[in-house]
N, C-alpha and C. Protein backbone atom coordinates (compact mmCIF):
# COMPACT_ATOMS: atom_id res chain seq x y z
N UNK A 1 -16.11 -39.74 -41.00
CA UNK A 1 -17.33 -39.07 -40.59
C UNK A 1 -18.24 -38.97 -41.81
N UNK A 2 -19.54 -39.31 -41.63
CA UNK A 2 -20.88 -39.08 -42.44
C UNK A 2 -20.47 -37.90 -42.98
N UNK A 3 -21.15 -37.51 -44.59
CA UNK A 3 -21.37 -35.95 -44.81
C UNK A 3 -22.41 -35.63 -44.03
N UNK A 4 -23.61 -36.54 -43.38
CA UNK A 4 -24.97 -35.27 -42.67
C UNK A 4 -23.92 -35.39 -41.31
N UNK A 5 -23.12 -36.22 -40.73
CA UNK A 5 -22.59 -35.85 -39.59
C UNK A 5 -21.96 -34.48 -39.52
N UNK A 6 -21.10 -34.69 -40.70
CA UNK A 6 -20.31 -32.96 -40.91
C UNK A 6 -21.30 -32.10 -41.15
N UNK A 7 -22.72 -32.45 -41.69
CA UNK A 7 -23.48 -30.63 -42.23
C UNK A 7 -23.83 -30.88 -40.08
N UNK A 8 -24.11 -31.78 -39.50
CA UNK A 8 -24.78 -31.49 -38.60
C UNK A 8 -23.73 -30.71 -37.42
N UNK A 9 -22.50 -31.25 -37.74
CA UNK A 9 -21.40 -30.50 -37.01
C UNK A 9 -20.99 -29.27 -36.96
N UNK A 10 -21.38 -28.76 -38.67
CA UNK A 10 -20.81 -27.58 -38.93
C UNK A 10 -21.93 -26.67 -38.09
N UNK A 11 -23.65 -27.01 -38.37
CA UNK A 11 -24.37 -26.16 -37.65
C UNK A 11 -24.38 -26.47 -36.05
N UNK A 12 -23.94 -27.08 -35.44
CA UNK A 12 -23.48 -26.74 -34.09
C UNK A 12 -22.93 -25.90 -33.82
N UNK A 13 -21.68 -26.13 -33.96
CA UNK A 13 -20.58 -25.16 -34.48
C UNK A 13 -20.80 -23.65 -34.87
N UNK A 14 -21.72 -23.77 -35.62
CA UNK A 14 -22.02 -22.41 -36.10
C UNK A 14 -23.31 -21.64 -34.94
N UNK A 15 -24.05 -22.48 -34.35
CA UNK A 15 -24.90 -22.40 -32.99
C UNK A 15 -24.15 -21.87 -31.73
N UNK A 16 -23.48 -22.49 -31.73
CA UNK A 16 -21.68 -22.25 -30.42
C UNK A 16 -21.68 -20.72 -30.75
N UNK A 17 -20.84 -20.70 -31.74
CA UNK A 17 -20.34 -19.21 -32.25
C UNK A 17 -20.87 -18.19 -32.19
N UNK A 18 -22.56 -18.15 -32.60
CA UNK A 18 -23.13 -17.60 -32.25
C UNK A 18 -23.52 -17.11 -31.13
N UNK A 19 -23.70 -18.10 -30.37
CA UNK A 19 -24.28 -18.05 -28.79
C UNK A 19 -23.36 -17.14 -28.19
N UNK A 20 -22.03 -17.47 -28.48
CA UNK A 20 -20.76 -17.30 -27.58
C UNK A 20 -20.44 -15.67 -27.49
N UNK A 21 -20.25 -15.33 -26.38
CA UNK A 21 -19.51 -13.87 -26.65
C UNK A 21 -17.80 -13.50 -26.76
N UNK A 22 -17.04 -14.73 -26.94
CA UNK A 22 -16.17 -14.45 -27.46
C UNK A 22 -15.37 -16.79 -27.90
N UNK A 23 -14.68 -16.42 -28.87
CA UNK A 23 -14.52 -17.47 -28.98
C UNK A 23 -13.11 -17.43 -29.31
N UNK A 24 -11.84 -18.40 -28.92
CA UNK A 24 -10.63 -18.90 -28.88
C UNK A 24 -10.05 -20.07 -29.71
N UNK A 25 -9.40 -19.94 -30.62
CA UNK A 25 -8.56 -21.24 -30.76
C UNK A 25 -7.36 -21.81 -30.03
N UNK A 26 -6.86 -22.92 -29.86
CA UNK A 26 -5.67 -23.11 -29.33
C UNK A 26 -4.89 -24.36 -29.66
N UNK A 27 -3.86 -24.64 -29.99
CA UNK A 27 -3.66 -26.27 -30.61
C UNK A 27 -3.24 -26.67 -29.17
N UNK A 28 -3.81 -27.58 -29.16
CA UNK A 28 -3.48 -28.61 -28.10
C UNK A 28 -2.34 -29.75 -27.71
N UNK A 29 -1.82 -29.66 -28.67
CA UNK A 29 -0.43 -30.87 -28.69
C UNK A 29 -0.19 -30.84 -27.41
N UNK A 30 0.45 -32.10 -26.82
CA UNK A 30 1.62 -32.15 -25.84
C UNK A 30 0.67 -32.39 -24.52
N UNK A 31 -0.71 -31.97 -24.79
CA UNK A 31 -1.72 -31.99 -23.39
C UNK A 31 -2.24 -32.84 -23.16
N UNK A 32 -1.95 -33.65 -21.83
CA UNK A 32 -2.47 -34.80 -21.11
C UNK A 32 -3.73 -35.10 -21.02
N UNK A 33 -4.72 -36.33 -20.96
CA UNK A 33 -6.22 -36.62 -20.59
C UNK A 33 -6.57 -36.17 -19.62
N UNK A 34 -5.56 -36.27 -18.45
CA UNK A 34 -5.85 -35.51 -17.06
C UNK A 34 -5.49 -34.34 -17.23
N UNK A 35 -4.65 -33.39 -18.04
CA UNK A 35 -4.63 -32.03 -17.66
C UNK A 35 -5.39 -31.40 -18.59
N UNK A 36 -6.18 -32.22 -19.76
CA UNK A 36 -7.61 -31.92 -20.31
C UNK A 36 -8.46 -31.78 -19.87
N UNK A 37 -8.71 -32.84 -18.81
CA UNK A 37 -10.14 -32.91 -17.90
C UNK A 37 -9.94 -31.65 -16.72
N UNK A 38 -9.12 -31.43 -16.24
CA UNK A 38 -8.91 -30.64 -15.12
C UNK A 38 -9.04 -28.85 -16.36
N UNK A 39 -8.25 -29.04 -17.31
CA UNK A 39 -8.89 -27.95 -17.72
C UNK A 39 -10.20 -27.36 -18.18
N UNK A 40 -11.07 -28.45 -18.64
CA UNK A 40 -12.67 -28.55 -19.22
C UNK A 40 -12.95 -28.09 -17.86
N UNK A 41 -12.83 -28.16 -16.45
CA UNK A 41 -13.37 -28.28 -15.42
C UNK A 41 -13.37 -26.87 -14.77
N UNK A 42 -11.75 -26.32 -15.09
CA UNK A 42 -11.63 -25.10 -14.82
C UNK A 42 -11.96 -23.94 -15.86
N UNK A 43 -12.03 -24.32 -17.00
CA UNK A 43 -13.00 -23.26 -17.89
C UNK A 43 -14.39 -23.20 -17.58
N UNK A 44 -15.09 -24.83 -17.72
CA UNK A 44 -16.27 -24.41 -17.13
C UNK A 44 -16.90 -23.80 -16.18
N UNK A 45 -16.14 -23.42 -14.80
CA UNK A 45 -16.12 -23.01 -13.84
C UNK A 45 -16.67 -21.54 -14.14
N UNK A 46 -15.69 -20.88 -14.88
CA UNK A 46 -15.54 -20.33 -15.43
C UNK A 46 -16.00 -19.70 -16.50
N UNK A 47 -17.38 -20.14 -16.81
CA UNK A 47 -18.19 -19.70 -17.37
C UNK A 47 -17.86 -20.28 -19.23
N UNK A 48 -16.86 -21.19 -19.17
CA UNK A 48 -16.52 -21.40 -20.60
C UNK A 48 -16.87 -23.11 -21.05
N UNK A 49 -16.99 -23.20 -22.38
CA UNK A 49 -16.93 -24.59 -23.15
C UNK A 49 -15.69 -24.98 -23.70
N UNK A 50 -14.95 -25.76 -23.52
CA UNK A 50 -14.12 -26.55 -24.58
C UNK A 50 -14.52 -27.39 -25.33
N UNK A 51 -14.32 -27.35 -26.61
CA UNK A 51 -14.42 -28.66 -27.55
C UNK A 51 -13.61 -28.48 -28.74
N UNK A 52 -12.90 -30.00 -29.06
CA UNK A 52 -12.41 -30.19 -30.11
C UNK A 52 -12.81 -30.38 -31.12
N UNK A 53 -12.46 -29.38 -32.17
CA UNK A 53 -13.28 -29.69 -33.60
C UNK A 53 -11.96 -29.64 -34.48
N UNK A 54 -12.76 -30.14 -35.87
CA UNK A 54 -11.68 -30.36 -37.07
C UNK A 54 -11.81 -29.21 -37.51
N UNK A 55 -10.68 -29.30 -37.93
CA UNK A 55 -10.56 -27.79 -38.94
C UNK A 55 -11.29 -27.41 -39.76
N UNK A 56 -11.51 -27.83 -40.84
CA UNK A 56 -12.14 -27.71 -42.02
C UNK A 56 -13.70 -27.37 -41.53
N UNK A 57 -14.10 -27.80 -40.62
CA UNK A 57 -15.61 -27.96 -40.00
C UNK A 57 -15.80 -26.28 -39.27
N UNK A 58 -15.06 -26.64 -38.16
CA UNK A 58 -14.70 -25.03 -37.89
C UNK A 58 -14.65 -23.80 -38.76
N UNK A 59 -13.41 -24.09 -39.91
CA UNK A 59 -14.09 -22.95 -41.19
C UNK A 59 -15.30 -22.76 -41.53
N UNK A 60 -15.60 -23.76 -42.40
CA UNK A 60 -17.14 -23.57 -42.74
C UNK A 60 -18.16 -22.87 -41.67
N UNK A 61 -18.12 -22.83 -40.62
CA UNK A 61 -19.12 -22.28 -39.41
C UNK A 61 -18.60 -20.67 -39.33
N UNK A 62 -17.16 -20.77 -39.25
CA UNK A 62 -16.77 -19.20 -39.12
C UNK A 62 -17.63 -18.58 -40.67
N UNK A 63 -16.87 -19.05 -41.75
CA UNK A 63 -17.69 -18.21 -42.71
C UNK A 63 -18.85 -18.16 -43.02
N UNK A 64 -19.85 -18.93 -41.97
CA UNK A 64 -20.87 -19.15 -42.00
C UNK A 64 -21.51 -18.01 -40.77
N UNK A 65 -20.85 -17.81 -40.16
CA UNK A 65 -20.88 -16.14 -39.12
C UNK A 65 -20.11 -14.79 -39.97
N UNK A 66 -20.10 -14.89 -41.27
CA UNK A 66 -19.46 -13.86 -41.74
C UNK A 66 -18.01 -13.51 -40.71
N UNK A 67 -16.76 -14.53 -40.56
CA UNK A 67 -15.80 -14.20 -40.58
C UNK A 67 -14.90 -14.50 -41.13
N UNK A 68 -14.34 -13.96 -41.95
CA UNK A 68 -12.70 -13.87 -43.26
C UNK A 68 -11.77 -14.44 -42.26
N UNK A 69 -11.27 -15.68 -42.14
CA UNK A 69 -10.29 -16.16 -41.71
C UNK A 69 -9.44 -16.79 -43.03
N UNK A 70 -7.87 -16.45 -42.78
CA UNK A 70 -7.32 -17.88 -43.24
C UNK A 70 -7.61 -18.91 -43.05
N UNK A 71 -7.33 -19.87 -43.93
CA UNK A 71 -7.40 -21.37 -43.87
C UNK A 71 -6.12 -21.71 -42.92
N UNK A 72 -4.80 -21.30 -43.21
CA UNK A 72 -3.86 -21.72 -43.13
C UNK A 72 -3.47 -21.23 -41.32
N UNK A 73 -4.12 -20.11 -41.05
CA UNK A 73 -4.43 -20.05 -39.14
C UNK A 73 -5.12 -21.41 -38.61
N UNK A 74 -5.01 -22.14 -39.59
CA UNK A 74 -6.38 -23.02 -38.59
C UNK A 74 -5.77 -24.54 -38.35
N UNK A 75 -4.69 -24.24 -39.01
CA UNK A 75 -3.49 -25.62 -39.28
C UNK A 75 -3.53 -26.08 -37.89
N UNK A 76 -3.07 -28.01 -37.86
CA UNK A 76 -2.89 -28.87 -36.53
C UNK A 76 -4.00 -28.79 -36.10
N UNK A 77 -4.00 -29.65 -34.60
CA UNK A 77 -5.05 -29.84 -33.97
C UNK A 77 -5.66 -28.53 -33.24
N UNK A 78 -7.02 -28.52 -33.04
CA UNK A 78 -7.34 -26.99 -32.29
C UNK A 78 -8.56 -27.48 -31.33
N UNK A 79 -8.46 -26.94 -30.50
CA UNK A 79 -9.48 -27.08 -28.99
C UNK A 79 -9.87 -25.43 -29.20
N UNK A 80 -11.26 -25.55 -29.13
CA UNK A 80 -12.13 -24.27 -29.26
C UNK A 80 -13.04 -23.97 -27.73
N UNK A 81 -12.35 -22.15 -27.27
CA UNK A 81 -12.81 -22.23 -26.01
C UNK A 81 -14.53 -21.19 -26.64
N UNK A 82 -15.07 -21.53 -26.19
CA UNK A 82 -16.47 -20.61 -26.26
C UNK A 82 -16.92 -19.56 -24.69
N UNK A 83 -16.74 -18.79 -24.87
CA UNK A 83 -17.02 -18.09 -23.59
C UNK A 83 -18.49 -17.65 -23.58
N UNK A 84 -19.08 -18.06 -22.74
CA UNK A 84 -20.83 -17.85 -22.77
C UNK A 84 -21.40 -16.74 -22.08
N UNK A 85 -20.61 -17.13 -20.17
CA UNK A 85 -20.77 -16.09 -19.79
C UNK A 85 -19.70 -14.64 -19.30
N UNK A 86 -18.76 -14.82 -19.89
CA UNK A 86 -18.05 -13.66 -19.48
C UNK A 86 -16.97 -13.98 -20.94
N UNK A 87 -16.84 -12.56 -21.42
CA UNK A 87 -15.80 -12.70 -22.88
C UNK A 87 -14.29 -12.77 -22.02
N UNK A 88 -14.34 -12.51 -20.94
CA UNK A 88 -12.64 -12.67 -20.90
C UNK A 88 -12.12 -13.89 -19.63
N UNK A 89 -13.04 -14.17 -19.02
CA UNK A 89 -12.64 -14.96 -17.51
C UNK A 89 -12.32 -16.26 -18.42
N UNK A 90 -12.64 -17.44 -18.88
CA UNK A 90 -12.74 -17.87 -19.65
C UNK A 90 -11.25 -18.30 -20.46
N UNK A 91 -11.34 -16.93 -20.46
CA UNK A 91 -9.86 -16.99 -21.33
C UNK A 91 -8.56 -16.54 -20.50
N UNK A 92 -8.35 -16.25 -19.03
CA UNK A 92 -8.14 -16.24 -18.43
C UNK A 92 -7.47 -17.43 -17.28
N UNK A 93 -8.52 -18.08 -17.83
CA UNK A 93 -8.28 -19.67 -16.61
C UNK A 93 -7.71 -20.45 -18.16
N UNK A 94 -7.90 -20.15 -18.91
CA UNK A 94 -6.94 -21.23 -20.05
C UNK A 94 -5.52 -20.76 -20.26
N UNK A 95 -5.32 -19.00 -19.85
CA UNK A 95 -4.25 -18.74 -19.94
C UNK A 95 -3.70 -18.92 -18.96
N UNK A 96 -4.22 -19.01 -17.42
CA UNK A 96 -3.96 -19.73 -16.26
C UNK A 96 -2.82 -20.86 -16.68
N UNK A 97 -3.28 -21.66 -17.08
CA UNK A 97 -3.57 -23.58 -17.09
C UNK A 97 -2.20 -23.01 -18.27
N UNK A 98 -2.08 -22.63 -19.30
CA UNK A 98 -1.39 -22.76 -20.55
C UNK A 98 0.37 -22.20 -19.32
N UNK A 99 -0.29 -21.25 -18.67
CA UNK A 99 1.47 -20.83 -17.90
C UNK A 99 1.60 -21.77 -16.72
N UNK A 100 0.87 -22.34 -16.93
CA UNK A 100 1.36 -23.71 -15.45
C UNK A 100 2.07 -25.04 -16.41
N UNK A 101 1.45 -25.31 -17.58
CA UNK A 101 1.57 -26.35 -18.04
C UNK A 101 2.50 -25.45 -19.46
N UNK A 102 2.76 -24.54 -20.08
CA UNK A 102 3.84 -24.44 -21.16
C UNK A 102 3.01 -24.84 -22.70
N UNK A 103 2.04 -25.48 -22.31
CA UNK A 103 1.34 -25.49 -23.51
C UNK A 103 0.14 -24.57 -24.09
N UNK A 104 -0.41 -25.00 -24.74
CA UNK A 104 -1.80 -24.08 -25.44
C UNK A 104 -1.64 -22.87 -25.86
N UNK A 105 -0.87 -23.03 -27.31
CA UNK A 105 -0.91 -21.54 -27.43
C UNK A 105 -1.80 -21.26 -28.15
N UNK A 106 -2.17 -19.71 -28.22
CA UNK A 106 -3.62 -19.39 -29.60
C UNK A 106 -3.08 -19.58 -30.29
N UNK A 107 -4.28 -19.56 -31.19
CA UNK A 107 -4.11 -19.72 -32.97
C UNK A 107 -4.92 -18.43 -32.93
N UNK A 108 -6.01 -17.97 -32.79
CA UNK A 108 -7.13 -17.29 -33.24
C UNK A 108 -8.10 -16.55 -32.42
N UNK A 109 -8.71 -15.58 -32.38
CA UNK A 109 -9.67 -15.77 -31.55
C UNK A 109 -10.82 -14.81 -31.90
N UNK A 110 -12.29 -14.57 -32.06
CA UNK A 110 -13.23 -13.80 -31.93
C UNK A 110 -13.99 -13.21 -30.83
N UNK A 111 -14.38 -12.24 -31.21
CA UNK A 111 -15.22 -11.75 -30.30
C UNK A 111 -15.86 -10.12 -30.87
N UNK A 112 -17.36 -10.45 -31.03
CA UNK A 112 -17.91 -9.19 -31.21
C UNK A 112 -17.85 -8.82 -33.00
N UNK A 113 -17.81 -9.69 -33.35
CA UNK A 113 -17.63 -9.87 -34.82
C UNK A 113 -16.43 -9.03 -35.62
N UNK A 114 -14.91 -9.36 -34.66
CA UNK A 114 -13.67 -9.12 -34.90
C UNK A 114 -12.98 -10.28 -34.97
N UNK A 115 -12.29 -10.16 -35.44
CA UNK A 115 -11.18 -11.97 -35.80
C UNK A 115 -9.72 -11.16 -34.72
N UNK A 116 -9.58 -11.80 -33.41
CA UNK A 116 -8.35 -11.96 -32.97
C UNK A 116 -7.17 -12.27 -33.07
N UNK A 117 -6.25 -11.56 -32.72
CA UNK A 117 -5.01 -12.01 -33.41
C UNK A 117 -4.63 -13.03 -31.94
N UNK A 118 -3.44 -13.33 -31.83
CA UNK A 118 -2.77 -14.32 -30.55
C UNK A 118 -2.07 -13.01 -29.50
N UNK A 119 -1.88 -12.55 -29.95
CA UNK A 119 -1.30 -11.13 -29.07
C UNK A 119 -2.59 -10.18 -28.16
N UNK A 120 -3.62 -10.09 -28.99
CA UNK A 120 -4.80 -9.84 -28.94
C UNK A 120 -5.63 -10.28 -27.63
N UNK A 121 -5.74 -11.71 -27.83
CA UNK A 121 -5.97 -12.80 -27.06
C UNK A 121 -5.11 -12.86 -25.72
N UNK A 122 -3.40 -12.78 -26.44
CA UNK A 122 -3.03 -12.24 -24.86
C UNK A 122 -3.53 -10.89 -23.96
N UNK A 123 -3.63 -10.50 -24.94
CA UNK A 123 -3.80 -8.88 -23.93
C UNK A 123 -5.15 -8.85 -23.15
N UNK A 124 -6.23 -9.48 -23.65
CA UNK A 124 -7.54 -9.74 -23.15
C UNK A 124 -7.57 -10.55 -21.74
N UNK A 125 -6.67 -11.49 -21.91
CA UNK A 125 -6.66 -12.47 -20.99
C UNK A 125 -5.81 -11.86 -19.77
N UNK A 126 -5.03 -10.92 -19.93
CA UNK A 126 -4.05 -10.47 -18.72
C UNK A 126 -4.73 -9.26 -18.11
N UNK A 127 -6.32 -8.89 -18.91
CA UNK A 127 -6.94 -7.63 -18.08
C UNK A 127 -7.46 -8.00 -16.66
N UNK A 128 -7.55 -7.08 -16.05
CA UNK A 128 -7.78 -7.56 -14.34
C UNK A 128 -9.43 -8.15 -14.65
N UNK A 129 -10.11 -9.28 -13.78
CA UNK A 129 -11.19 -9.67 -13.85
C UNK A 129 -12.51 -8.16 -13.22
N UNK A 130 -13.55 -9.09 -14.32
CA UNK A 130 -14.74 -7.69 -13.89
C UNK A 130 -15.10 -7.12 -11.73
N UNK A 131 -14.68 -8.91 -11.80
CA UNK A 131 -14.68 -8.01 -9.85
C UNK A 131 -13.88 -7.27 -9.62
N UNK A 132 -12.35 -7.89 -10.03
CA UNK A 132 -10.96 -6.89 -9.64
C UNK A 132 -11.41 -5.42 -10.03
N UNK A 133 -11.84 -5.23 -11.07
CA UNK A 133 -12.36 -3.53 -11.24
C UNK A 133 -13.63 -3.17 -10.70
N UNK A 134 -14.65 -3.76 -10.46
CA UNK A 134 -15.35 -3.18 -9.58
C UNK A 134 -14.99 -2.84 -8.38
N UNK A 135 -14.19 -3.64 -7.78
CA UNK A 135 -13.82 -3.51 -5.89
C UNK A 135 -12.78 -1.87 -6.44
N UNK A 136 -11.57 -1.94 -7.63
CA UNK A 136 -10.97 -0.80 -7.81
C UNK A 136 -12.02 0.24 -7.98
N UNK A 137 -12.93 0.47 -8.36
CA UNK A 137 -13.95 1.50 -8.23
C UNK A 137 -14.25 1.89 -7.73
N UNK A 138 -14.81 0.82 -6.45
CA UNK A 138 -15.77 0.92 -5.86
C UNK A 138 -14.70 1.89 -4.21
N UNK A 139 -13.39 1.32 -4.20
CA UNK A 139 -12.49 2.08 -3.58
C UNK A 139 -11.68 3.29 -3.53
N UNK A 140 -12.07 3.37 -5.16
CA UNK A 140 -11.60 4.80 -5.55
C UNK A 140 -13.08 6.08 -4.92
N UNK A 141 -14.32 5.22 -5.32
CA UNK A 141 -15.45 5.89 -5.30
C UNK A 141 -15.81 6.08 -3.45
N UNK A 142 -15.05 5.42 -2.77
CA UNK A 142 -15.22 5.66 -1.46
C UNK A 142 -13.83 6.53 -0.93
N UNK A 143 -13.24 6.60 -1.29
CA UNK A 143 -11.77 7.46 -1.08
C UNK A 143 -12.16 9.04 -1.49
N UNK A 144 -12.93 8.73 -2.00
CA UNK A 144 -13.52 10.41 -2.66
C UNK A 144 -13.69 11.67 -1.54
N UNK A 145 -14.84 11.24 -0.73
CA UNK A 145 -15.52 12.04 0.37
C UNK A 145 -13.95 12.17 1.38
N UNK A 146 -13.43 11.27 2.04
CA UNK A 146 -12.20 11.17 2.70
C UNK A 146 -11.33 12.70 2.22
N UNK A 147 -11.33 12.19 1.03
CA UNK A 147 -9.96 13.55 0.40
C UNK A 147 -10.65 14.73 0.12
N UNK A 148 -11.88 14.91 -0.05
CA UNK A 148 -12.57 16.45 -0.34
C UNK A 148 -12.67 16.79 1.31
N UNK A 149 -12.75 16.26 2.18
CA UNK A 149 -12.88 16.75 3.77
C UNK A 149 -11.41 16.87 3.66
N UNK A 150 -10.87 16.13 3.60
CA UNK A 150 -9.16 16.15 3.96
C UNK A 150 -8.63 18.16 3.34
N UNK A 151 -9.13 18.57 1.76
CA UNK A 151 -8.66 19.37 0.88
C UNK A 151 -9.32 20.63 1.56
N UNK A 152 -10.77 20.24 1.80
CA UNK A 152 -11.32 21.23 2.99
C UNK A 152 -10.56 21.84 3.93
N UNK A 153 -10.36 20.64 4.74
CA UNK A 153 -9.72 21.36 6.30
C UNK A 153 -8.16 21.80 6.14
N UNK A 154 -7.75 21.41 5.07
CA UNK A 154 -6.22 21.63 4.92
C UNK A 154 -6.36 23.41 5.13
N UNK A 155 -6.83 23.93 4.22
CA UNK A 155 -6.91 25.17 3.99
C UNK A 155 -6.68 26.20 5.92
N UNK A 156 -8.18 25.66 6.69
CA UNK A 156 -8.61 25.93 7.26
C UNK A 156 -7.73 25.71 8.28
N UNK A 157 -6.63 24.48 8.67
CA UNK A 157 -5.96 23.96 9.32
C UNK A 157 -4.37 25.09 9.31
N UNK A 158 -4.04 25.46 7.91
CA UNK A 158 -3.09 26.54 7.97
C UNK A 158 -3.56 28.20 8.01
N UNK A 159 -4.68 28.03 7.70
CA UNK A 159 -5.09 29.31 8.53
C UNK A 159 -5.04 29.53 9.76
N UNK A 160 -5.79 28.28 10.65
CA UNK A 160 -5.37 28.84 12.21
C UNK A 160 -4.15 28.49 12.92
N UNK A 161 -3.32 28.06 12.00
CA UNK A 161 -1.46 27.78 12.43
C UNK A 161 -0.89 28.94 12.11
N UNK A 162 -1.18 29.82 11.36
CA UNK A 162 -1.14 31.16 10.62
C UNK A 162 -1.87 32.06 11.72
N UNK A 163 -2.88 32.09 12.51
CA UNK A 163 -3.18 32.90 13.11
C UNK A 163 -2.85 32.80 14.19
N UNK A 164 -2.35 31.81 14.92
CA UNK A 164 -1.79 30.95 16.47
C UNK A 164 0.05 31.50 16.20
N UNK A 165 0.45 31.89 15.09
CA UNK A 165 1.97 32.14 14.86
C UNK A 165 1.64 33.51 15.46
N UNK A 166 0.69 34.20 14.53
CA UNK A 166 0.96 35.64 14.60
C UNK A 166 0.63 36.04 16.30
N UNK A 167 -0.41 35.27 17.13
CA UNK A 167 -0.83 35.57 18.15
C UNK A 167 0.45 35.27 19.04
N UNK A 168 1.18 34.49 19.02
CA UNK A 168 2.56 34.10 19.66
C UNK A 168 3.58 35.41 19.64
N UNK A 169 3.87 35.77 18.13
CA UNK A 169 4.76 36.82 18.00
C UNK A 169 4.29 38.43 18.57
N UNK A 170 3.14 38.35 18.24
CA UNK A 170 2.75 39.76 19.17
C UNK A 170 2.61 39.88 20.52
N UNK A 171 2.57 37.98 21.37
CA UNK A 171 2.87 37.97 22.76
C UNK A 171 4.17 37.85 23.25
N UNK A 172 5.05 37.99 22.62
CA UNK A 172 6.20 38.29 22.69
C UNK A 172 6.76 39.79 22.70
């Protein structure tokens, strides 16, 4: 590769990062052309970019966003997910694809001008999606009125079982 190819790579790269609201490493070994393409397809879906970059190129752009990475996190080949429109779906459908297929594990990941660890990255990726918690909200927030009528009449309901006892025993 040219050196203006690499300065022109690194500022892509460093354009990506920016743009992105959260960004992923992952080495890729072991992953097929077809279960590449089917994954580019299902990230993008998904609101995400894949692309393979070199290492060394990738550094330069991180510390070029003010982030302190090791060098030595960045070892082997790495496929970089960029999430544009959602920081976690994204990462989600790669962690999808990585437990169907056994491969892709992180190396790294950002977001919000924090450096991710791989544990990190897991835990992000296993949160329920932004619909899954809206519909949970939105069902909790309708269950509401239900149980304050319900807490209401309870009261009111053993009061007149309470007054229907006593009217029984004195007709006796």
């Amino acid at each position: 590769m040219k050196k203006q190819d690499k300065f022109f790579e690194v500022d892509n790269l460093n354009a990506k990062i920016k743009d992105a609201k959260s960004v992923a490493l992952v080495d890729y070994r072991g992953i097929t052309v077809s279960q590449a393409t089917a994954l580019r397809e299902k990230v993008k879906e998904a609101g995400g970019e894949l692309q393979v970059v070199k290492n060394n190129l990738f550094f330069r752009a991180l510390r070029q966003n003010d982030y302190e990475v090791e060098k030595e996190k960045l070892e082997g080949p790495s496929l970089a997910l960029f999430a544009n429109a959602d920081e976690i779906t994204p990462l989600k459908a790669l962690v999808s694809f990585a437990k169907t297929s056994g491969l892709l594990p992180f190396k790294i990941g950002f977001m919000e001008g924090r450096v991710l660890s791989e544990a990190e990255l897991n835990r992000f990726a296993n949160l329920p999606s932004k619909q899954e918690l809206q519909a949970k909200l939105v069902g909790m927030l309708a269950s509401q009125p239900g149980r304050l009528v319900y807490a209401l009449n309870y009261n009111l309901q053993r009061l007149a079982l309470v007054l229907n006892a006593v009217k029984e025993k004195k007709q006796q």
